[in-house]
N, C-alpha and C. Protein backbone atom coordinates (compact mmCIF):
# COMPACT_ATOMS: atom_id res chain seq x y z
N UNK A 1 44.85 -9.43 35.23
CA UNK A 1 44.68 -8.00 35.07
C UNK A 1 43.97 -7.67 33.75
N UNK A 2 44.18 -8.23 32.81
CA UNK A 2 43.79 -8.19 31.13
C UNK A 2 41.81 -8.51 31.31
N UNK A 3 42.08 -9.74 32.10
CA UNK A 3 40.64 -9.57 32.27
C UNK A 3 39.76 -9.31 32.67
N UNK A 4 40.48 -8.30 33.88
CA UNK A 4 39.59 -7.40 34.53
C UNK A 4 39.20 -6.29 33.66
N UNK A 5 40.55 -5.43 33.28
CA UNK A 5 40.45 -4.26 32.42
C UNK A 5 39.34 -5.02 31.09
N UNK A 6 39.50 -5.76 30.51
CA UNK A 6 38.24 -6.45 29.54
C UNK A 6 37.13 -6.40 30.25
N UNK A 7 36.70 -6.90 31.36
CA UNK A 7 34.91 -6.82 31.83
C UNK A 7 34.72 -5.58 32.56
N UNK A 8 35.63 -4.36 32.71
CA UNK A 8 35.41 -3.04 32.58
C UNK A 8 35.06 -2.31 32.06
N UNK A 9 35.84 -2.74 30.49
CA UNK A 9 35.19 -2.32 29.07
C UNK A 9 33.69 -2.68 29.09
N UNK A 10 33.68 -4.38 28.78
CA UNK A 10 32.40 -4.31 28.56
C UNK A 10 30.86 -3.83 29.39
N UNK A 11 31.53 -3.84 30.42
CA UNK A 11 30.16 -2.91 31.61
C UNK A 11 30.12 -1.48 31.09
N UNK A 12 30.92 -0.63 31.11
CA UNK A 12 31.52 0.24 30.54
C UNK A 12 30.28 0.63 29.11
N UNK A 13 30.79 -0.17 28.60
CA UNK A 13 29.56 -0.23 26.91
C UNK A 13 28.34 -0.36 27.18
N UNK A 14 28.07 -1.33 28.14
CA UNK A 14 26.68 -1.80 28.57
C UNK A 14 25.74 -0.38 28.71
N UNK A 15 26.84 0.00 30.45
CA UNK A 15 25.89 1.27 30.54
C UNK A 15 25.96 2.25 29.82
N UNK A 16 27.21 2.48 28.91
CA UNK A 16 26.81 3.65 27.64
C UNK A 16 25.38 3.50 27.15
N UNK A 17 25.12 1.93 26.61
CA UNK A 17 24.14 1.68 25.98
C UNK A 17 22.90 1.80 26.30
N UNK A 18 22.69 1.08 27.78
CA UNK A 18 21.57 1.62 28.26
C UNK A 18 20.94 3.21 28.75
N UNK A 19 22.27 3.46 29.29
CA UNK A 19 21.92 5.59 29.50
C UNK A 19 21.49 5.77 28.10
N UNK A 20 22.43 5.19 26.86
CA UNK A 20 21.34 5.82 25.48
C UNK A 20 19.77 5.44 24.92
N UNK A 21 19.82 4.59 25.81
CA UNK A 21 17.89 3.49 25.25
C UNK A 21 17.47 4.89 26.35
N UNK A 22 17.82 4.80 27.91
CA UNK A 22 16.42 5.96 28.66
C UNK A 22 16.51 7.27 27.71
N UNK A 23 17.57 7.23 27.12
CA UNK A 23 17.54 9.03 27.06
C UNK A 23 16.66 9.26 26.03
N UNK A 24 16.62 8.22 24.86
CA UNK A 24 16.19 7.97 23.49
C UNK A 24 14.86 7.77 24.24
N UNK A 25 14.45 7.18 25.02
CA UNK A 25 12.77 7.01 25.75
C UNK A 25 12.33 8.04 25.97
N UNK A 26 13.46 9.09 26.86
CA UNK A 26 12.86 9.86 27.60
C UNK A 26 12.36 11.29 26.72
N UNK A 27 13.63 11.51 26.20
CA UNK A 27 13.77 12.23 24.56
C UNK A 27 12.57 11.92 23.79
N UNK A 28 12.40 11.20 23.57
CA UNK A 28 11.15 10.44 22.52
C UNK A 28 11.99 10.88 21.05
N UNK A 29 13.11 10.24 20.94
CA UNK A 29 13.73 10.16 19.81
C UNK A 29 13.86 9.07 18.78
N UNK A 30 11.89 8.43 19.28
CA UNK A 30 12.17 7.07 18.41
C UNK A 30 11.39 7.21 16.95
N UNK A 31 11.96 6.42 15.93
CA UNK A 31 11.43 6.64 14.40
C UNK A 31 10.13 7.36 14.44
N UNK A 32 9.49 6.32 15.32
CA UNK A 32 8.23 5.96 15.53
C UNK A 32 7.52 7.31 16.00
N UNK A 33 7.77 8.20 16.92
CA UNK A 33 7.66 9.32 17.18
C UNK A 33 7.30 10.48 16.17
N UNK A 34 8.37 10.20 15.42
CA UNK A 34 9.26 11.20 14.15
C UNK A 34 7.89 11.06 13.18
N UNK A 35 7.45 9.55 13.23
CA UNK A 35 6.70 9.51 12.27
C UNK A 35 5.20 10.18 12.62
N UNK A 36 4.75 9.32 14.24
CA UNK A 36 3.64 10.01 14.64
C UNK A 36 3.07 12.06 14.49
N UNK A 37 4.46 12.61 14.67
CA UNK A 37 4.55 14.17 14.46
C UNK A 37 3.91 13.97 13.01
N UNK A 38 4.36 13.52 11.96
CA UNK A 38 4.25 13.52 10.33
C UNK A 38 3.22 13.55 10.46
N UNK A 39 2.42 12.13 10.90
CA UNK A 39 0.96 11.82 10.72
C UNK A 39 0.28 13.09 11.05
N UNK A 40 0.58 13.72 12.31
CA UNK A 40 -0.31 14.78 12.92
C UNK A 40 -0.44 15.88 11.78
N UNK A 41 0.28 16.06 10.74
CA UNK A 41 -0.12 17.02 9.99
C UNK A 41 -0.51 17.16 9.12
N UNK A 42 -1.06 16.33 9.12
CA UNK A 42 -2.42 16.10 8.54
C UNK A 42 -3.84 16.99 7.99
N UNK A 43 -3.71 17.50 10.07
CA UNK A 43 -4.49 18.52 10.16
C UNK A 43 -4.63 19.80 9.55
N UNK A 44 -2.95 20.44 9.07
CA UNK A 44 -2.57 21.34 8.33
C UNK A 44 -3.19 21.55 7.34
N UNK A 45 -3.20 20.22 6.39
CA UNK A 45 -3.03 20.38 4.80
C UNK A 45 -4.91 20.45 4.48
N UNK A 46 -4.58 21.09 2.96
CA UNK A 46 -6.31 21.09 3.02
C UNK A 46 -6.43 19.56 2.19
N UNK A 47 -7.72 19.16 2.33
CA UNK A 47 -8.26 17.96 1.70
C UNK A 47 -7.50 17.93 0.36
N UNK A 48 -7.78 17.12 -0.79
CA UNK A 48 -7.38 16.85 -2.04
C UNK A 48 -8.71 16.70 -2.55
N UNK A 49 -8.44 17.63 -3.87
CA UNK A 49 -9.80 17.79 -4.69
C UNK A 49 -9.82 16.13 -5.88
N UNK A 50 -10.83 15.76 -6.29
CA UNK A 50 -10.26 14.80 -6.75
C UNK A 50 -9.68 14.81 -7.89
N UNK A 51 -9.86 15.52 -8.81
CA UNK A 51 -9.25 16.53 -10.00
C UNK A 51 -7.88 15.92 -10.19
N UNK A 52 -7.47 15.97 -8.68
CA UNK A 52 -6.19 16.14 -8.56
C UNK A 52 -5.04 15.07 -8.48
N UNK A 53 -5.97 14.26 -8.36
CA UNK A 53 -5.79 12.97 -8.50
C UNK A 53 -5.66 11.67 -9.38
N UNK A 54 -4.90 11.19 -9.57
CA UNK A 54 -4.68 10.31 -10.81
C UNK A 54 -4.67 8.69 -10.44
N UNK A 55 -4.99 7.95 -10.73
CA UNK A 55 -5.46 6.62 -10.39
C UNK A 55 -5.03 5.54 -11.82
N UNK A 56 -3.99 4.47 -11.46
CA UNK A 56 -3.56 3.45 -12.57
C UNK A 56 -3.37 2.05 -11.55
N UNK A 57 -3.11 1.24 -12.82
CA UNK A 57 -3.44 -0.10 -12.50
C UNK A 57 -2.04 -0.49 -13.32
N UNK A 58 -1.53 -1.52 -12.79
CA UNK A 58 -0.58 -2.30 -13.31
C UNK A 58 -0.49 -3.28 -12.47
N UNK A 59 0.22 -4.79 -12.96
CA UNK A 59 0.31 -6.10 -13.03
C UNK A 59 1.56 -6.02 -12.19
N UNK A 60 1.45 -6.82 -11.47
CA UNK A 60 2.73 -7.53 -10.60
C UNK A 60 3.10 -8.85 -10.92
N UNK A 61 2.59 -9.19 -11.39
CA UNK A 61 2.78 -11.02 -11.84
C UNK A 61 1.97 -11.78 -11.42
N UNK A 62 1.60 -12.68 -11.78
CA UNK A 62 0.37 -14.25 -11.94
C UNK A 62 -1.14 -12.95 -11.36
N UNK A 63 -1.79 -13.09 -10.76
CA UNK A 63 -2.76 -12.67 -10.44
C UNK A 63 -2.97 -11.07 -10.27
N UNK A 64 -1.95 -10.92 -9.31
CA UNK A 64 -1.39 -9.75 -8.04
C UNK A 64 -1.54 -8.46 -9.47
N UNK A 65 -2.34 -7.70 -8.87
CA UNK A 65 -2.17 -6.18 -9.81
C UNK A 65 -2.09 -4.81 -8.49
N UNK A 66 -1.75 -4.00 -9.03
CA UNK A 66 -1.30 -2.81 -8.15
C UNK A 66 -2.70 -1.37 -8.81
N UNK A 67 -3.38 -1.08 -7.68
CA UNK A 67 -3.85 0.27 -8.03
C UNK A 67 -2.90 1.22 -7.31
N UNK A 68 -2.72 2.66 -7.84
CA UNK A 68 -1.65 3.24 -7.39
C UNK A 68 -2.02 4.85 -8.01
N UNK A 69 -2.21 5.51 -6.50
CA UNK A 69 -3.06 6.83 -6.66
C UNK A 69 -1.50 7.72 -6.37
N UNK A 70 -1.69 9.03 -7.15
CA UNK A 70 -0.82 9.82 -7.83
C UNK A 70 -1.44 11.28 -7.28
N UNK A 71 -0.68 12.33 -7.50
CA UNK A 71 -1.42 13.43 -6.82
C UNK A 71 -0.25 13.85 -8.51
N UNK A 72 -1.62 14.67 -9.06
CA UNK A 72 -1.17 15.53 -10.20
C UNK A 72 -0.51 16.98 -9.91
N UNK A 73 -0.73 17.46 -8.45
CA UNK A 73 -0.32 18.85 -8.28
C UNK A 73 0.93 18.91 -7.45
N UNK A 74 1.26 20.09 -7.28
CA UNK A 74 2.45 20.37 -6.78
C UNK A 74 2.37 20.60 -5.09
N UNK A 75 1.60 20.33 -4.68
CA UNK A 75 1.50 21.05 -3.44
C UNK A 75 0.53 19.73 -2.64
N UNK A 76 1.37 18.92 -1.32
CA UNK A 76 0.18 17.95 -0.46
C UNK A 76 -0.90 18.11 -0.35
N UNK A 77 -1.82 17.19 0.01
CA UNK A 77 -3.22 17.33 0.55
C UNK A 77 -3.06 16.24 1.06
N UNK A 78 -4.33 15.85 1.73
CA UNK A 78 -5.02 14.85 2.56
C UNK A 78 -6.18 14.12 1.74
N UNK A 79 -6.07 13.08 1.33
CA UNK A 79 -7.12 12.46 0.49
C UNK A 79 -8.77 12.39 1.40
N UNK A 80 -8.37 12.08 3.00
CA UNK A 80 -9.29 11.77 3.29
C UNK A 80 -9.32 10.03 3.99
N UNK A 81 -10.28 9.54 3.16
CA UNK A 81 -10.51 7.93 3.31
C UNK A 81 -11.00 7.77 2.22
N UNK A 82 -10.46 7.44 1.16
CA UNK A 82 -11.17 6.95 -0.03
C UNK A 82 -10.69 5.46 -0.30
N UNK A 83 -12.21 4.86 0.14
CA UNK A 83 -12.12 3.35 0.26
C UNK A 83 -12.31 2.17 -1.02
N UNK A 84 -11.53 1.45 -1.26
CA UNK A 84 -11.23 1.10 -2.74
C UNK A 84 -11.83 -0.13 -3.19
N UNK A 85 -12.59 -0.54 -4.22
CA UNK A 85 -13.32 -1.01 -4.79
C UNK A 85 -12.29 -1.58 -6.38
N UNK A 86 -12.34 -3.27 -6.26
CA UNK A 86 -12.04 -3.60 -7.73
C UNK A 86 -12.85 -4.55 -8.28
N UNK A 87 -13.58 -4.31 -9.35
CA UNK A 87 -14.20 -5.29 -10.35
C UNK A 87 -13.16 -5.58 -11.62
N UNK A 88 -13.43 -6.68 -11.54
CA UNK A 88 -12.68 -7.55 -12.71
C UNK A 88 -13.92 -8.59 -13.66
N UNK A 89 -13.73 -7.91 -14.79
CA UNK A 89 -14.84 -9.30 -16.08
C UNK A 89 -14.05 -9.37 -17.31
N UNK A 90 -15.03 -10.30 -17.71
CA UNK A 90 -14.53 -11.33 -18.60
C UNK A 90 -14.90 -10.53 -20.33
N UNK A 91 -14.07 -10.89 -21.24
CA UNK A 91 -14.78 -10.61 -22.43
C UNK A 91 -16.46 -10.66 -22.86
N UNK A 92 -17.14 -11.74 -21.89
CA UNK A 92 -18.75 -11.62 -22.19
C UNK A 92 -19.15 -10.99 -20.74
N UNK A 93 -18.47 -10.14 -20.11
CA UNK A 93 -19.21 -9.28 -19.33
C UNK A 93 -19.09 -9.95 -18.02
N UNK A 94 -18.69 -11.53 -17.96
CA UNK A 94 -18.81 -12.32 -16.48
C UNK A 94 -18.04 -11.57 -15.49
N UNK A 95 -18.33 -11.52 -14.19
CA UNK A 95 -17.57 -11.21 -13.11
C UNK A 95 -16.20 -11.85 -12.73
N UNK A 96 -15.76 -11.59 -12.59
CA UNK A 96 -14.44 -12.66 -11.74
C UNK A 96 -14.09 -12.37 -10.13
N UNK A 97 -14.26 -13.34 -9.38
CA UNK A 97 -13.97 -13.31 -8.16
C UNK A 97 -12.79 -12.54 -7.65
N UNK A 98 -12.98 -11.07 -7.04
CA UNK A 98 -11.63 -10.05 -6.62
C UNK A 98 -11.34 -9.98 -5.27
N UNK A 99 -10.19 -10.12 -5.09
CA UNK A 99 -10.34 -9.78 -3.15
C UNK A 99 -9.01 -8.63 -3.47
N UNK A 100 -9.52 -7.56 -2.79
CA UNK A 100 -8.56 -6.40 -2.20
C UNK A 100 -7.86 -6.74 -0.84
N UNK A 101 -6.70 -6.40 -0.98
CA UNK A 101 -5.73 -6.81 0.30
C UNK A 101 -5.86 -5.58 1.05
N UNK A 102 -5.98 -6.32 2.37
CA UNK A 102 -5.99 -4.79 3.64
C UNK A 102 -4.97 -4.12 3.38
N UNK A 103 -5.15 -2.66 3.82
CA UNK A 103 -6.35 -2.09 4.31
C UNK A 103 -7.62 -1.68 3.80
N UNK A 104 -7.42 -1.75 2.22
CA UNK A 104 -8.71 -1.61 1.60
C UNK A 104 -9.23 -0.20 1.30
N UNK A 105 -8.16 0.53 1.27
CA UNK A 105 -8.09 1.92 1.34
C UNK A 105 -7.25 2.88 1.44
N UNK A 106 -7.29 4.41 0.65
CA UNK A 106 -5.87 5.25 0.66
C UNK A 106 -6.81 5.92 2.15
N UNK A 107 -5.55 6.29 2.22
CA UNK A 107 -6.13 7.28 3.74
C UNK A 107 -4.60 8.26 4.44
N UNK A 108 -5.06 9.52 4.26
CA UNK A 108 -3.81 10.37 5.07
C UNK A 108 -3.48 11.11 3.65
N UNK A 109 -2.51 11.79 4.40
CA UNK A 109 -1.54 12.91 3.20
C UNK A 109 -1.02 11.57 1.96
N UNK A 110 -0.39 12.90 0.79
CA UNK A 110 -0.09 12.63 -0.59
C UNK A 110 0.39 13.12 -1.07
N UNK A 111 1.96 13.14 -1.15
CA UNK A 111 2.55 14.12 -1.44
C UNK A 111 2.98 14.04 -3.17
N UNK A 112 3.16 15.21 -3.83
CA UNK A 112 3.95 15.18 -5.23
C UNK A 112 4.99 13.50 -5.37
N UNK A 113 5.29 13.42 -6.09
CA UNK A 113 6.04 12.25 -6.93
C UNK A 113 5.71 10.99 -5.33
N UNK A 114 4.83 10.95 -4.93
CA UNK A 114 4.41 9.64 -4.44
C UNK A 114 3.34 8.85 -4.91
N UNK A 115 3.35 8.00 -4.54
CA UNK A 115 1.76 6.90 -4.28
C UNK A 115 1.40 6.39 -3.06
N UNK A 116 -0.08 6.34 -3.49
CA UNK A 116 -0.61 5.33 -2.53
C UNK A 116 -0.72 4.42 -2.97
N UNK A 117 -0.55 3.06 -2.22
CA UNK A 117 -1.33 1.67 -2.81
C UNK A 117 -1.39 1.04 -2.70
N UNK A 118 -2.54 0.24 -3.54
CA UNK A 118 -3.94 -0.59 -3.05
C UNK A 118 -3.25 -2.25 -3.50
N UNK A 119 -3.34 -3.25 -3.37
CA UNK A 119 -2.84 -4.40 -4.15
C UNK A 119 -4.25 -5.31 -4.00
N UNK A 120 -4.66 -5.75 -5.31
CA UNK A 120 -5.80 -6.77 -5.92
C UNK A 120 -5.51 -8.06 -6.42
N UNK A 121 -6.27 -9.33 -6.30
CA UNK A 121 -5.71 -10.28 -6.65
C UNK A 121 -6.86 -10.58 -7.18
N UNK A 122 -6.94 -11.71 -8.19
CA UNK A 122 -8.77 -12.18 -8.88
C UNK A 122 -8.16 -13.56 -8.81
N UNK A 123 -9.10 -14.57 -9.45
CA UNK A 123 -8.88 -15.87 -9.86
C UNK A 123 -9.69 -15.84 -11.19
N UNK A 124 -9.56 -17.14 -11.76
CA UNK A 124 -10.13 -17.08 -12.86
C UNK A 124 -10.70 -18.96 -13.09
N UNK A 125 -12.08 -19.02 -13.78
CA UNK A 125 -12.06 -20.29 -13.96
C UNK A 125 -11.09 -20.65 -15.50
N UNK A 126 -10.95 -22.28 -15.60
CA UNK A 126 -10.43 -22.41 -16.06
C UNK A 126 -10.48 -22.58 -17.49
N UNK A 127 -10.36 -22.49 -18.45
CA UNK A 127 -10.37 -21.71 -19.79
C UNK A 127 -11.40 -20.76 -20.15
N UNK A 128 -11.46 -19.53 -19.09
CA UNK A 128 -11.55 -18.81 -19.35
C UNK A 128 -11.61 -17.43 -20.33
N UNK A 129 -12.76 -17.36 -20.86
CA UNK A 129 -12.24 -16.73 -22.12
C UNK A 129 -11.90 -15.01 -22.01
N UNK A 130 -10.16 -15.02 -22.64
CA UNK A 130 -10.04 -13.42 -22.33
C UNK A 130 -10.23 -12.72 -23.34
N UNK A 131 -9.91 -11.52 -23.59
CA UNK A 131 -9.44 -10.59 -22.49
C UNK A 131 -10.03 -10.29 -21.24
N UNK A 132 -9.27 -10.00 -20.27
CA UNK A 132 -9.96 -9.13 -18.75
C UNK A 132 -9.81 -7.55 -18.81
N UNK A 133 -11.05 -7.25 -18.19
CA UNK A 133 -10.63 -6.10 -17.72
C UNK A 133 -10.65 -5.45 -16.26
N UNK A 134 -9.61 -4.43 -15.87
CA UNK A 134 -10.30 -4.41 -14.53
C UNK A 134 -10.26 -2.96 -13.96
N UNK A 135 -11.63 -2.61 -13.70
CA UNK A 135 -11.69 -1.26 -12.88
C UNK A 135 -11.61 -1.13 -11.74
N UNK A 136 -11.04 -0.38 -11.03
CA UNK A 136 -10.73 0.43 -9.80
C UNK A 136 -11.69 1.58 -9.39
N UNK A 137 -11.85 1.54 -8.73
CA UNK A 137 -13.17 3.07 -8.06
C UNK A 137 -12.71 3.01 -6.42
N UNK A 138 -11.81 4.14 -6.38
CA UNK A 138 -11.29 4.88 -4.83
C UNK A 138 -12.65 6.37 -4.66
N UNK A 139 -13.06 6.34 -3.58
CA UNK A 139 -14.39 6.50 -3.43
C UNK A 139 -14.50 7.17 -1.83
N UNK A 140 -14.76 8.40 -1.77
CA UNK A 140 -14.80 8.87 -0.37
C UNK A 140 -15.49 10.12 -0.41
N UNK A 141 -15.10 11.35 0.60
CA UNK A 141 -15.72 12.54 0.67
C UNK A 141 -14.76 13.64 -0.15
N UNK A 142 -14.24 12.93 -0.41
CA UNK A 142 -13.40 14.26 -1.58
C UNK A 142 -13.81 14.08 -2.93
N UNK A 143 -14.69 12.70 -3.13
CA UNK A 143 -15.38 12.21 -4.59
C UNK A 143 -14.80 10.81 -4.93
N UNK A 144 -14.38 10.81 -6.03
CA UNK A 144 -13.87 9.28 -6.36
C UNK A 144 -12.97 9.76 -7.42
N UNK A 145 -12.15 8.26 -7.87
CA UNK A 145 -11.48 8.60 -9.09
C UNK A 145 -11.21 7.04 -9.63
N UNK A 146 -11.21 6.64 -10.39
CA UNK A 146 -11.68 5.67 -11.12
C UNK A 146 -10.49 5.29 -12.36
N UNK A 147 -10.32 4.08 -12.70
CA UNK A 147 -9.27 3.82 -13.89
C UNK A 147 -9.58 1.97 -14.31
N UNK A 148 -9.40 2.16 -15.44
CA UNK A 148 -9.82 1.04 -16.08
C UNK A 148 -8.74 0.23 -16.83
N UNK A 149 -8.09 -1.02 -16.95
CA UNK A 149 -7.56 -1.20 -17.39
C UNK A 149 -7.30 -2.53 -17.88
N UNK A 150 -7.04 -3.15 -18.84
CA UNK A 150 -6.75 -4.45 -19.37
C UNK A 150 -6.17 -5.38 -18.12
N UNK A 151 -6.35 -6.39 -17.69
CA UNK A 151 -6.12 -7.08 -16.55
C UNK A 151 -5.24 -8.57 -17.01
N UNK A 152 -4.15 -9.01 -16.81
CA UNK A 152 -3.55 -10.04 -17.28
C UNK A 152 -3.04 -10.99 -16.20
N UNK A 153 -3.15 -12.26 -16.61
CA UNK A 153 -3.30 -13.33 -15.92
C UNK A 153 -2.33 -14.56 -16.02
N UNK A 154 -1.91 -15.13 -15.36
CA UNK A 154 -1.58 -16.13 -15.31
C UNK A 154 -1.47 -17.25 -14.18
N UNK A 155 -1.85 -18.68 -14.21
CA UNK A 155 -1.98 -19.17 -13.20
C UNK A 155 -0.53 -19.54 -11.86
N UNK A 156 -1.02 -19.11 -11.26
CA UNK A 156 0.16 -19.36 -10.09
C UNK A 156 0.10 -20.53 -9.58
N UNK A 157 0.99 -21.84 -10.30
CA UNK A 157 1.33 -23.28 -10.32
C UNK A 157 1.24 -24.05 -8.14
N UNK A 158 2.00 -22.56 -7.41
CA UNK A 158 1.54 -22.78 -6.21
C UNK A 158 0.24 -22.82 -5.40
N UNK A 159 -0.44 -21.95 -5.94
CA UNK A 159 -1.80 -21.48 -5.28
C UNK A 159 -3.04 -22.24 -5.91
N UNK A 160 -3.06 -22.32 -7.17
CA UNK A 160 -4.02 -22.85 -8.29
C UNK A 160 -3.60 -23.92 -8.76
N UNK A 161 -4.74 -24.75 -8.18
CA UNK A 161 -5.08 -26.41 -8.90
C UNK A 161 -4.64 -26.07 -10.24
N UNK A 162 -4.71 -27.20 -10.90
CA UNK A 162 -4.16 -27.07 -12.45
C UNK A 162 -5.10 -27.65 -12.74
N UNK A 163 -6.02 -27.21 -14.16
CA UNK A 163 -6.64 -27.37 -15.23
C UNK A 163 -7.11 -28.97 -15.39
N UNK A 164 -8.27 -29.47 -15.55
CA UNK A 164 -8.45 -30.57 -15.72
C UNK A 164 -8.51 -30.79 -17.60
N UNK A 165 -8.24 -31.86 -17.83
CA UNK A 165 -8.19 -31.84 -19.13
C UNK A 165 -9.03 -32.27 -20.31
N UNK A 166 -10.51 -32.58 -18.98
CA UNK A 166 -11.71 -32.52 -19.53
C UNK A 166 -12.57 -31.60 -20.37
């Protein structure tokens, strides 16, 4: 008897569970939804002037640096597509090899006390002479906005051969 009343229960739960997945389908009560509505309003907000906009750079550790766009005003906009660009050189002006991680771009609304952002990685040959520096240029139809900043390095023992001692 115990284990009947037990696989009663659990059928019992089952179909609670599943009547709640159709209803949640049918409803369209998924995150995902919630979020798609967000995206759509988009359309609302007016563009972002670039004024308005604030653009910095900071270091994550060994290579990895963060660009990270800021909205100076009080009120959303829509950036647009402003597609992001990083150069990195050397104290005599040399280039250093940069790759921007997808998507390669801010794109959509921006609200007060958020960011967008971009993540950059460089390499460097080996005794390299520093300081680095490295500029950012986010770049679209609302204009650009640009930030420059000291770039710091260190080799990542996993990724990077080690130094010959020639």
């Amino acid at each position: 008897m115990r284990r009947l009343i037990t696989w009663v229960i659990v059928l019992l739960v089952g179909a609670l569970a599943a009547v709640a997945i159709v209803a949640a389908i049918v409803n369209d009560d998924s995150p995902s939804a919630a979020h798609a509505v967000g995206s759509n309003s988009t359309t609302e907000l007016s563009l972002c002037d670039s004024r308005q906009l604030e653009l910095s750079i900071r270091a994550t550790g060994f290579g990895a640096h963060v660009a990270a766009l800021r909205l100076s005003g009080t009120e959303p906009c829509d950036v647009g597509e402003l597609h992001v660009t990083v150069t990195v050189v050397g104290r005599n002006g040399e280039r250093v090899p940069t790759e921007v991680a997808p998507p390669q771009k801010f794109i959509g609304p921006i609200h007060p006390e958020e960011e967008l952002i971009a993540t950059f990685d460089y390499t460097t040959r080996c005794r390299q002479r520093k300081p680095l520096s490295a500029t950012v240029l986010a770049a679209g139809q609302i204009g650009s906005v640009t930030a420059t900043a000291p770039a710091t390095f260190r080799r990542d023992p996993f990724t990077t051969s080690p130094c010959s001692a020639s």
